[in-house]
Protein backbone atom coordinates (compact mmCIF):
# COMPACT_ATOMS: atom_id res chain seq x y z
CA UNK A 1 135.48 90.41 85.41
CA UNK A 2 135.93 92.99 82.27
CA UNK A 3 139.02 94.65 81.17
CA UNK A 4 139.51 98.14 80.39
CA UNK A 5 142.83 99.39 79.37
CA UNK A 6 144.68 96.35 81.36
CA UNK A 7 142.93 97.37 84.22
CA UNK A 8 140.32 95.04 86.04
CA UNK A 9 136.83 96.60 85.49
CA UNK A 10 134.13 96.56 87.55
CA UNK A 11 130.41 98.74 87.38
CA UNK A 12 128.58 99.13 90.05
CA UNK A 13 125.50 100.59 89.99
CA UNK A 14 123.63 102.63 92.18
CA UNK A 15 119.91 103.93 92.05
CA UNK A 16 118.76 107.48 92.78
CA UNK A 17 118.16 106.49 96.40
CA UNK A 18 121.61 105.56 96.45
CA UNK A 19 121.23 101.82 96.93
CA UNK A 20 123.07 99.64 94.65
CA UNK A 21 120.70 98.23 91.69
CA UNK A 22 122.55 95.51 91.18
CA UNK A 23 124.39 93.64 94.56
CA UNK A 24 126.07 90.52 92.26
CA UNK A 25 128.16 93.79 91.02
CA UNK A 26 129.31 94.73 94.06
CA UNK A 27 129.83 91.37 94.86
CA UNK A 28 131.94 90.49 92.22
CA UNK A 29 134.38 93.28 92.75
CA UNK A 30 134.61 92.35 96.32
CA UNK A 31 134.98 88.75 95.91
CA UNK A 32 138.00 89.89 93.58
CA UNK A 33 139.48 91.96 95.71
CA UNK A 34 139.35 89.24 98.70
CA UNK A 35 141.53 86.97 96.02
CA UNK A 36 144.33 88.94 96.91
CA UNK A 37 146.86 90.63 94.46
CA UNK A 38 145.04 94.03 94.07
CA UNK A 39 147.09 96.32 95.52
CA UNK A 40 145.54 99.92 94.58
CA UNK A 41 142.04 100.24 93.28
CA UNK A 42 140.82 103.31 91.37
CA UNK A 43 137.13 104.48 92.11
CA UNK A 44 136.02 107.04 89.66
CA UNK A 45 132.52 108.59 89.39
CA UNK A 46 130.73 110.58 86.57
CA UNK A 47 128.74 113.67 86.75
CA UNK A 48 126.09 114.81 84.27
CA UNK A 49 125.05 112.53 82.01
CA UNK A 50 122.04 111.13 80.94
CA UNK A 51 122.65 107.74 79.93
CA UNK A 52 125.40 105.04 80.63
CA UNK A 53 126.92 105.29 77.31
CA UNK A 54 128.49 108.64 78.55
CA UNK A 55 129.80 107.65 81.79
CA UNK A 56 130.97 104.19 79.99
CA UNK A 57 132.65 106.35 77.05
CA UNK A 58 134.56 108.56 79.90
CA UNK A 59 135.68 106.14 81.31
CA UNK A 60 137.29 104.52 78.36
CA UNK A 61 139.20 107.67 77.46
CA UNK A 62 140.19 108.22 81.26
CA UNK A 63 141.72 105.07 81.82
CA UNK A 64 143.25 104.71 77.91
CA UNK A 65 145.24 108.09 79.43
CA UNK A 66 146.42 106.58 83.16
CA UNK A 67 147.60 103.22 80.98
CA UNK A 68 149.33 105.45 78.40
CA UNK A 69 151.44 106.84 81.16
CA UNK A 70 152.07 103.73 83.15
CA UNK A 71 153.47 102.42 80.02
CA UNK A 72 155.53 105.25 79.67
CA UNK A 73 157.06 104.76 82.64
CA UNK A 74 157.10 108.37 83.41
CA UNK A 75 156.01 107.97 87.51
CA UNK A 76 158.27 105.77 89.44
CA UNK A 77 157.08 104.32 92.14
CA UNK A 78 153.90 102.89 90.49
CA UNK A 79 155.34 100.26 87.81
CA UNK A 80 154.80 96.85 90.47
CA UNK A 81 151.53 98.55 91.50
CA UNK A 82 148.51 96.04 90.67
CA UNK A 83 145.37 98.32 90.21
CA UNK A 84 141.86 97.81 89.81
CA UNK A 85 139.03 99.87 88.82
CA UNK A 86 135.45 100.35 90.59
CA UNK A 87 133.73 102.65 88.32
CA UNK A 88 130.35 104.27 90.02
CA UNK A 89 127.17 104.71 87.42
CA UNK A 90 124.08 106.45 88.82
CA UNK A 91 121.16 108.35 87.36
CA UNK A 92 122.44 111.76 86.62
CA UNK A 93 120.79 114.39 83.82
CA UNK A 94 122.88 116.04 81.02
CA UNK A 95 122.84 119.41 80.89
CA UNK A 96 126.27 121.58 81.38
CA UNK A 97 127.19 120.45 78.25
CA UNK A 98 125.10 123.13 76.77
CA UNK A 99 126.36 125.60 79.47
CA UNK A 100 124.23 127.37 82.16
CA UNK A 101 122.62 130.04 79.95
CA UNK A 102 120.10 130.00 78.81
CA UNK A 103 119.83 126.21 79.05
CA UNK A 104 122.05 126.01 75.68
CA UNK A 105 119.83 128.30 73.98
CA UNK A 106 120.68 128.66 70.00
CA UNK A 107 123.45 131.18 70.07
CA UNK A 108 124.56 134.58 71.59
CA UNK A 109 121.08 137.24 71.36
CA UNK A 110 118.56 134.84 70.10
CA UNK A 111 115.14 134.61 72.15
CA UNK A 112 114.01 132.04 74.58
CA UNK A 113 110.81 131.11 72.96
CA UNK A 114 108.08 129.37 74.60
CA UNK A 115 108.29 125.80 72.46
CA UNK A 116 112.06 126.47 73.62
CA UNK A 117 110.86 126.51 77.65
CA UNK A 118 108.49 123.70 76.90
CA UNK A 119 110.87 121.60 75.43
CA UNK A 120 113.47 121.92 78.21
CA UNK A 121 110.43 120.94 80.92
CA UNK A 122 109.51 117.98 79.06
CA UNK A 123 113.60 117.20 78.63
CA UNK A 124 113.14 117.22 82.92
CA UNK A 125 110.86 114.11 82.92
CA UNK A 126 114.01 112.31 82.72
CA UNK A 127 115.60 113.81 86.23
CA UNK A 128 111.47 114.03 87.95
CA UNK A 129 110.30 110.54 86.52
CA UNK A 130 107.62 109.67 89.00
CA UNK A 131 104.00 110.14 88.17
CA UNK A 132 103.86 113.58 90.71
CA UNK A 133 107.13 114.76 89.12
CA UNK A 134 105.29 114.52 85.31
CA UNK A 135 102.28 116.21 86.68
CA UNK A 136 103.85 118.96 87.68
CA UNK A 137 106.37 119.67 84.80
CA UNK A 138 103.50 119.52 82.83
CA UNK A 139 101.42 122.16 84.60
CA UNK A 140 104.21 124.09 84.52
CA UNK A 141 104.36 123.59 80.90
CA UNK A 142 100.95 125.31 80.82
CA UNK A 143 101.93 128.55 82.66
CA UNK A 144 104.74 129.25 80.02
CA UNK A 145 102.90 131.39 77.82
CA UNK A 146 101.68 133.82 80.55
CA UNK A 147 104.75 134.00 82.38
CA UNK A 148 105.57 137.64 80.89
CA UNK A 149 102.36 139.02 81.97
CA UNK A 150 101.19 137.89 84.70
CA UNK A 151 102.63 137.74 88.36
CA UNK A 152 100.17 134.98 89.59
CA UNK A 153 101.73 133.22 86.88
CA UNK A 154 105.40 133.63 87.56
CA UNK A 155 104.61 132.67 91.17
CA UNK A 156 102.88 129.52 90.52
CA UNK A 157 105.68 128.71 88.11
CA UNK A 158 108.35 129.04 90.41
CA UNK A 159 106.42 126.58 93.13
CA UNK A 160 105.27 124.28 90.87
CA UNK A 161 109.76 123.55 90.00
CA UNK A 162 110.45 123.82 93.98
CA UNK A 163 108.38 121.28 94.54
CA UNK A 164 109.99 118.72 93.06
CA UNK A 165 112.73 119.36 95.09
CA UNK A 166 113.58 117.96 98.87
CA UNK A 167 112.17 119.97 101.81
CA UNK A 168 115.62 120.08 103.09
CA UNK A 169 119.00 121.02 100.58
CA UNK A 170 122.37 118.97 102.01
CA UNK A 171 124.77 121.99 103.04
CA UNK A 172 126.58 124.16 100.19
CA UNK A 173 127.67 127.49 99.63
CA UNK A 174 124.75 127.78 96.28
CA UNK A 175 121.88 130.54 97.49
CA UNK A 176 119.51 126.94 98.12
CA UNK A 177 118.02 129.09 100.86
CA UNK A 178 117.10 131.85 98.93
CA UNK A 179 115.85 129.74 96.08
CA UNK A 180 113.56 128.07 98.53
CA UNK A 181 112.29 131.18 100.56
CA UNK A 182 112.09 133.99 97.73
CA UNK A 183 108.73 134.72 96.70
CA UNK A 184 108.17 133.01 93.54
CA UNK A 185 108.08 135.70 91.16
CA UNK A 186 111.12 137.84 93.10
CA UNK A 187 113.25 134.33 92.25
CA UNK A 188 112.23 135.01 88.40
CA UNK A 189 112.91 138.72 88.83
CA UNK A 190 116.61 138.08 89.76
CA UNK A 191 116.96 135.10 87.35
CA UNK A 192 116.18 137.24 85.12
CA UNK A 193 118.76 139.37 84.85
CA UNK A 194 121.85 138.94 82.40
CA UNK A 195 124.60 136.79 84.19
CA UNK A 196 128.20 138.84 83.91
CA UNK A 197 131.17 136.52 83.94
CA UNK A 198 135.00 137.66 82.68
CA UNK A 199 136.96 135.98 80.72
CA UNK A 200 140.33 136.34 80.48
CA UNK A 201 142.67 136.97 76.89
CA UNK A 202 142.62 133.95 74.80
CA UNK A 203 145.39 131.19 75.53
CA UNK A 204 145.75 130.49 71.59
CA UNK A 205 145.12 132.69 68.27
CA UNK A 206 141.20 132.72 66.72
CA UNK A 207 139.78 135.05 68.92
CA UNK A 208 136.54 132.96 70.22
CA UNK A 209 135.83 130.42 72.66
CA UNK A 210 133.52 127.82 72.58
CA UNK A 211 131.12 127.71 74.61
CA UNK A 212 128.77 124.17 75.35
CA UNK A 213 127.12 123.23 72.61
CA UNK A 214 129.08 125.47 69.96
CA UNK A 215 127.80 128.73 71.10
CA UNK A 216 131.27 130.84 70.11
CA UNK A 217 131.71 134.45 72.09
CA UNK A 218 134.69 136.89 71.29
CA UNK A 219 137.43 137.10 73.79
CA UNK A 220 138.99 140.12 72.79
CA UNK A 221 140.92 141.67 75.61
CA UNK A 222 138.91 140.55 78.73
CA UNK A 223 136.00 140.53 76.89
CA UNK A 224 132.35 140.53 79.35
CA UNK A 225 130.21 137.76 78.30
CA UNK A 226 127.27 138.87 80.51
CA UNK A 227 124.78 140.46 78.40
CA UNK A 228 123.90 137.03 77.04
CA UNK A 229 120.16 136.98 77.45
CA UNK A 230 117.71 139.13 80.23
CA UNK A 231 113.70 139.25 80.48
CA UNK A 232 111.10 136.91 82.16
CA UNK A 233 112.16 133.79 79.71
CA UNK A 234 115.85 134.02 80.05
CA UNK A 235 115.01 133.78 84.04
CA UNK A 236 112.48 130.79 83.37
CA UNK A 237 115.52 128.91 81.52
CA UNK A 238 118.18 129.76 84.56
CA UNK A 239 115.12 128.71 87.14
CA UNK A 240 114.47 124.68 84.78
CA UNK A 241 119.11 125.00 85.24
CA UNK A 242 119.33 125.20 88.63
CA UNK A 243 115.82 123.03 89.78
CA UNK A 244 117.96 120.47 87.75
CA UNK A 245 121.09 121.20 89.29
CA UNK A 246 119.91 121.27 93.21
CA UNK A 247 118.13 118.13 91.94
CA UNK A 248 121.50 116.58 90.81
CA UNK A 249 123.60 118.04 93.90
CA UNK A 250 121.16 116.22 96.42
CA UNK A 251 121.55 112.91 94.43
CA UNK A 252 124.98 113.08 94.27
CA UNK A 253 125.13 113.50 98.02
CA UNK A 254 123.08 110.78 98.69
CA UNK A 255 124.79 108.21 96.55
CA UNK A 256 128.12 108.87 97.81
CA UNK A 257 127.43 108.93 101.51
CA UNK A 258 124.50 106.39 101.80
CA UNK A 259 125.62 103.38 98.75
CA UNK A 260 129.48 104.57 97.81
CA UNK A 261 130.05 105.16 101.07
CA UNK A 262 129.31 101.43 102.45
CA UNK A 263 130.99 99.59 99.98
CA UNK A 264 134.35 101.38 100.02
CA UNK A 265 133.86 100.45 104.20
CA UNK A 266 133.47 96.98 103.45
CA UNK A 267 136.62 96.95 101.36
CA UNK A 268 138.64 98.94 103.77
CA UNK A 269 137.21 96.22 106.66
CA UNK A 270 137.92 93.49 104.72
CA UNK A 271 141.10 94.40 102.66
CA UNK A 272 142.65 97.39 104.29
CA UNK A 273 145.89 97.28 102.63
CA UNK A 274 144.15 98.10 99.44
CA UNK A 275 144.96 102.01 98.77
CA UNK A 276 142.05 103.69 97.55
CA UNK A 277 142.08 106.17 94.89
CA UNK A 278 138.97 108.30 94.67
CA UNK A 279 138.13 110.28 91.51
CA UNK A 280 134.85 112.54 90.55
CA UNK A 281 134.29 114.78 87.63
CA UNK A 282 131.79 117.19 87.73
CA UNK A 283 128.92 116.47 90.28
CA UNK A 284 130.82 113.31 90.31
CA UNK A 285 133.48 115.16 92.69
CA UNK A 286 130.56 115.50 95.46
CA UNK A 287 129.65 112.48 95.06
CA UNK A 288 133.22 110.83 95.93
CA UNK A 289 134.00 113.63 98.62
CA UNK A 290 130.20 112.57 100.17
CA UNK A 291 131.40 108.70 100.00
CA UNK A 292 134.76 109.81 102.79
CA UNK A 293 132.89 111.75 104.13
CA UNK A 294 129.78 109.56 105.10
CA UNK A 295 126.24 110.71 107.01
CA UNK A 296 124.61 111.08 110.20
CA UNK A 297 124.47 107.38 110.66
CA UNK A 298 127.73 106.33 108.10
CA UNK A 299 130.75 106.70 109.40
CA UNK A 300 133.40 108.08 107.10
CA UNK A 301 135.79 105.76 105.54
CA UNK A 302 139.68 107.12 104.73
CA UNK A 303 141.16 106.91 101.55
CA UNK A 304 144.48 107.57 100.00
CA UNK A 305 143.88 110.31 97.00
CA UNK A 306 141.02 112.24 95.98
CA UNK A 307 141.03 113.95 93.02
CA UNK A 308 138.43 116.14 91.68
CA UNK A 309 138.11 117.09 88.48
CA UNK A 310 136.17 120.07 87.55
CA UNK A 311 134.33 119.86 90.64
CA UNK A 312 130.91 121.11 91.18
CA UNK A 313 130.73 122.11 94.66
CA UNK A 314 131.19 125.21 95.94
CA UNK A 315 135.13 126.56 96.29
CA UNK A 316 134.31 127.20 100.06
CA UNK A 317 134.04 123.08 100.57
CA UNK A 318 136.93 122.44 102.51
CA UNK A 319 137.24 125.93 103.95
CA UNK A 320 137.65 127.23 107.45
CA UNK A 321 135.46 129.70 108.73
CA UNK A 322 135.29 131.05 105.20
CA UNK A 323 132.78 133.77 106.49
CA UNK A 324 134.33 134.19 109.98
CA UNK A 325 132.47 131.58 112.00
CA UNK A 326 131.29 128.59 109.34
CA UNK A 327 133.74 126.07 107.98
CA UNK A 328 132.75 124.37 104.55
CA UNK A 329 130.21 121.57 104.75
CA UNK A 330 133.01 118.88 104.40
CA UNK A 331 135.54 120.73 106.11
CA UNK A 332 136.09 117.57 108.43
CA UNK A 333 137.69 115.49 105.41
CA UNK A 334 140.75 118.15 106.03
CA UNK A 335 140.39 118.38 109.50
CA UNK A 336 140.40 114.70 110.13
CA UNK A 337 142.81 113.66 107.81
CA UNK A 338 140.55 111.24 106.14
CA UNK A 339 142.58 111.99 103.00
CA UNK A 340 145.92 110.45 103.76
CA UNK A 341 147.53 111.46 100.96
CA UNK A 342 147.39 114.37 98.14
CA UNK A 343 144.11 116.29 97.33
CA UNK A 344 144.18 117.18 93.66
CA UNK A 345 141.44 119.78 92.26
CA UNK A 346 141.71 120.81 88.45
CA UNK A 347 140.51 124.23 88.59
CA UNK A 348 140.00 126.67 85.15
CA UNK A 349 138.27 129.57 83.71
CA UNK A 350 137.34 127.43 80.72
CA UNK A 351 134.70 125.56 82.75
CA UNK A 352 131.50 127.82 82.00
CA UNK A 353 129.08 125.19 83.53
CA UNK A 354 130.78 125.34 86.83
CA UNK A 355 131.75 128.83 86.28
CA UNK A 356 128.64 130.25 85.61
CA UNK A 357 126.14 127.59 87.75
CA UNK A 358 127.64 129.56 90.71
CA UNK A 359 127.22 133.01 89.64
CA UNK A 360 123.32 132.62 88.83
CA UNK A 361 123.47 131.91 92.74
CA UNK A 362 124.68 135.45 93.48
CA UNK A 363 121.49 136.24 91.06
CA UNK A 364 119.27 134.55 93.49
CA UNK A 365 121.60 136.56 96.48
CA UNK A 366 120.64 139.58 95.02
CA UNK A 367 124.52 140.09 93.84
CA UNK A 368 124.67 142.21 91.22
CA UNK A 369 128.72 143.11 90.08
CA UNK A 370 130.82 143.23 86.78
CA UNK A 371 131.95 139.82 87.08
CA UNK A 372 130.68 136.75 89.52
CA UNK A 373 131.98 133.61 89.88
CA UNK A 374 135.79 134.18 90.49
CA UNK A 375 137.83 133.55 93.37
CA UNK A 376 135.92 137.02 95.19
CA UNK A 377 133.04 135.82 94.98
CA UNK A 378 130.79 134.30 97.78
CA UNK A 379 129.09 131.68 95.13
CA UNK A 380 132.21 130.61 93.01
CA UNK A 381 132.44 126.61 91.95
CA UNK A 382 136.03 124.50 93.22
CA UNK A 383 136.16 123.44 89.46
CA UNK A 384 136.62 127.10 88.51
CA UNK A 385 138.95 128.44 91.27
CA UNK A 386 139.97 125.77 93.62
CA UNK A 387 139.50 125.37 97.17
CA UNK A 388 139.20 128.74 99.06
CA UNK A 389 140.04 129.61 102.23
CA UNK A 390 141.59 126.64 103.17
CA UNK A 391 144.75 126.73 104.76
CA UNK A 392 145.94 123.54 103.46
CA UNK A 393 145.50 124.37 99.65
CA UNK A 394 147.59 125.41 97.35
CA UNK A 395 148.18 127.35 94.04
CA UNK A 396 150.09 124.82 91.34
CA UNK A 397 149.81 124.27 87.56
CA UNK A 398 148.42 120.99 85.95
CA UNK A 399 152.03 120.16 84.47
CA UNK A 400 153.00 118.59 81.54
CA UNK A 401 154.46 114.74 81.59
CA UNK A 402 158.09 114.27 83.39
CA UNK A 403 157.72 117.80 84.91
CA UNK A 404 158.33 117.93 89.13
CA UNK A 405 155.55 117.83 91.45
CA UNK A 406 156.12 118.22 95.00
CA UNK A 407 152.77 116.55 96.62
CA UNK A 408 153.12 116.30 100.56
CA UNK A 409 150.11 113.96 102.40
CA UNK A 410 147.03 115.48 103.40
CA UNK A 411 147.68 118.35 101.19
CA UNK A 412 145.34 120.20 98.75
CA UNK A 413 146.13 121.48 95.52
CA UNK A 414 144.90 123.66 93.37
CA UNK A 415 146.01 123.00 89.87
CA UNK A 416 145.08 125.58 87.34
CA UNK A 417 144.68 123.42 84.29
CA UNK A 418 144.11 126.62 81.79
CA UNK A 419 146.65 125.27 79.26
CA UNK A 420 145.12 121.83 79.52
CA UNK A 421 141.68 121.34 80.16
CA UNK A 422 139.18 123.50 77.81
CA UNK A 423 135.76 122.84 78.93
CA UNK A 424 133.83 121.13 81.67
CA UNK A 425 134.04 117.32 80.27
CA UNK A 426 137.47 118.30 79.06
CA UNK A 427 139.22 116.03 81.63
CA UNK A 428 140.69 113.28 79.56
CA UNK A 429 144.22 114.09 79.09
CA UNK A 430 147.47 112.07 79.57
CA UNK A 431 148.65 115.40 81.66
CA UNK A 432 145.96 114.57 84.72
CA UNK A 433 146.59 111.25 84.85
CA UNK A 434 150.25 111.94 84.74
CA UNK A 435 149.16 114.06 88.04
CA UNK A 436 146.91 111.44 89.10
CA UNK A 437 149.68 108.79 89.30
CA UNK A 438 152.05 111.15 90.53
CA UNK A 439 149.51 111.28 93.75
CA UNK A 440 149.49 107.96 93.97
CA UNK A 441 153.16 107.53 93.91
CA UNK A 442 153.25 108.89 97.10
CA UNK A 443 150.98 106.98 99.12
């Protein structure tokens, strides 16, 4: 057993099948948890990253924040509590960290070059690392320098990246239907265009934001970011973006419900007085949402939190009939009260990888408006604007330590976390574990 913060540690880690790589890891935290004494245990999931080090290093900081409050003793309620931590690592890619445009391109107005296209295809090896997937990055590789002049080109470019992906996409609201039946060079077409997202006046003085990487854009007013980048290159970057993303959204889904999803079952069968705590940041939040809400042939398994932290799923997740006839694809964790307790989603503007993976999907739509990705918008992300059309949600504020929450079971809450959280990974702050704990307090 490790040690993290006072809590009791355990990895477990899963493959991209979702099949644990390791069962003496799963076995250990079971055979702890049968010991008795456990009496909450925290299971927390990364999202993009491309190497343990990350998820480990998230972690660390997470966890140093929940302790920090426990000490404090600013929940009551939670003090006695003996908690444990199962903390998910599976084969994920990095790349919101650079943001959604361009693929992190250089800064605001440079060119997507062709070494630039290359290098992100051969940077994909690392998501497609099986002797087909290699083959065909690297033919694609080839096409890059015709892909301005030639349609043949564009098509064949576009086929070769769908390829790689499953036949079939696991439900969202993300244009995966249009990316897979577009004719190859109409998907560049519409990728290819400049992708407008608002943002709103600056919360503190110096005029910029940052965005990824260090890209910096003037928020003046509510400045348009949009016109970052357009042509037949800037829609070859958005297409490598969301092949990876679609690639990462199926993997999640597939972990959670297939490997996540039978362990936390176990531990309910054989321990169920153990409250479980589930947390995901970024794809991390489908993942976890996947594991209660199982598969065709896994059951789901009920839990006492969930808490999502800049969520990438679409805000239409838990919805009902958010068109007029089709609920969100897990819909049924509301409906069947498989959360027992609070729903917490950390929702903000600041988040351009979630705020801006969405709106290339009204791209693909055919969507063209002055801003996309905001609560109005068909293709927005949770971890930008919080559950939508769901009757059980609600607006709050991600609150500052000792301030009042009023969390009811089986709830949803949207907390705008603005003031708090400033980009995507942003999530490590005593002020959402303070919320966190909170939640848990009242299970």
């Amino acid at each position: 057993m490790s040690d993290l913060k006072g809590f009791p540690y355990f990895e477990v880690e899963f493959n991209k099948k979702g099949e644990s790589s390791n069962p003496d890891q799963v076995k250990a935290l079971t055979d702890f948890l049968d010991l008795g004494g456990t009496s909450d245990l925290f299971v927390i999931s990364h999202g993009w990253n491309n190497d343990m080090a990350d998820a480990r290093d998230l972690y660390t900081r997470f966890f140093d924040c929940a302790r920090q409050v426990l000490d404090s003793d600013a929940v009551t309620g939670v003090s006695k509590r003996k908690f444990a931590i199962m903390a998910v690592l599976w084969p994920s890619a990095k790349f919101a960290d650079k943001d959604l445009i361009a693929s992190g391109a250089a800064s605001v107005g440079s060119p997507i070059t062709n070494d630039f296209l290359k290098a992100e295809l051969e940077g994909m090896k690392s998501v497609f690392n099986t002797p087909k997937g290699r083959a065909t990055l690297d033919k694609a590789k080839l096409l890059v320098p015709k892909l301005e002049d030639s349609k043949k080109a564009r098509t064949d470019f576009v086929d070769l990246l769908r390829s790689l992906l499953p036949k079939k996409s696991s439900p969202d609201v993300d244009a995966a239907g249009d990316f897979s039946k577009l004719p190859g060079d109409e998907v560049l077409q519409r990728l290819s265009k400049p992708v407008p997202v608002t943002l709103s006046k600056p919360k503190t003085s110096g005029g910029a934001a940052m965005i990824g990487g260090g890209t910096t854009v003037s928020r003046g007013g509510a400045a348009g970011i949009g016109q970052f980048f357009s042509g037949i290159k800037s829609g070859a970057a958005q297409l490598l973006n969301l092949t990876t993303y679609y690639q990462m959204k199926e993997r999640a889904g597939i972990i959670g419900s297939t490997g996540v999803n039978q362990i936390l079952s176990s531990i309910r069968a054989q321990n169920p007085k153990i409250k479980l705590h589930l947390i995901g940041h970024s794809f991390g939040g489908r993942l976890v949402t996947s594991a209660i809400a199982g598969s065709k042939i896994q059951p789901p398994v009920k839990v006492e939190t969930l808490t999502l932290l800049q969520a990438a799923f679409s805000h239409y997740g838990f919805s009902q009939g958010y068109d007029g006839s089709n609920d969100g694809f897990f819909r049924k964790v509301v409906m069947d009260d498989f959360v027992s307790g609070p729903t917490l989603i950390t929702c903000t503007e600041n988040d351009m990888a979630v705020g801006l993976a969405y709106p290339l999907a009204s791209l693909l739509a055919g969507q063209v408006a002055a801003a996309l990705g905001d609560k109005n918008d068909k293709y927005g992300g949770i971890g930008r604007n919080g559950a939508q059309k769901t009757p059980e949600a609600s607006e709050a504020i991600l609150l500052k330590l000792g301030s009042p929450y009023k969390f009811q079971a089986g709830k949803l809450y949207n907390l705008n976390s603005d003031a708090i959280i400033k980009g995507h990974s942003d999530i490590c702050h005593n002020e959402v574990a303070y919320a966190l704990l909170k939640a848990i307090s009242t299970t």
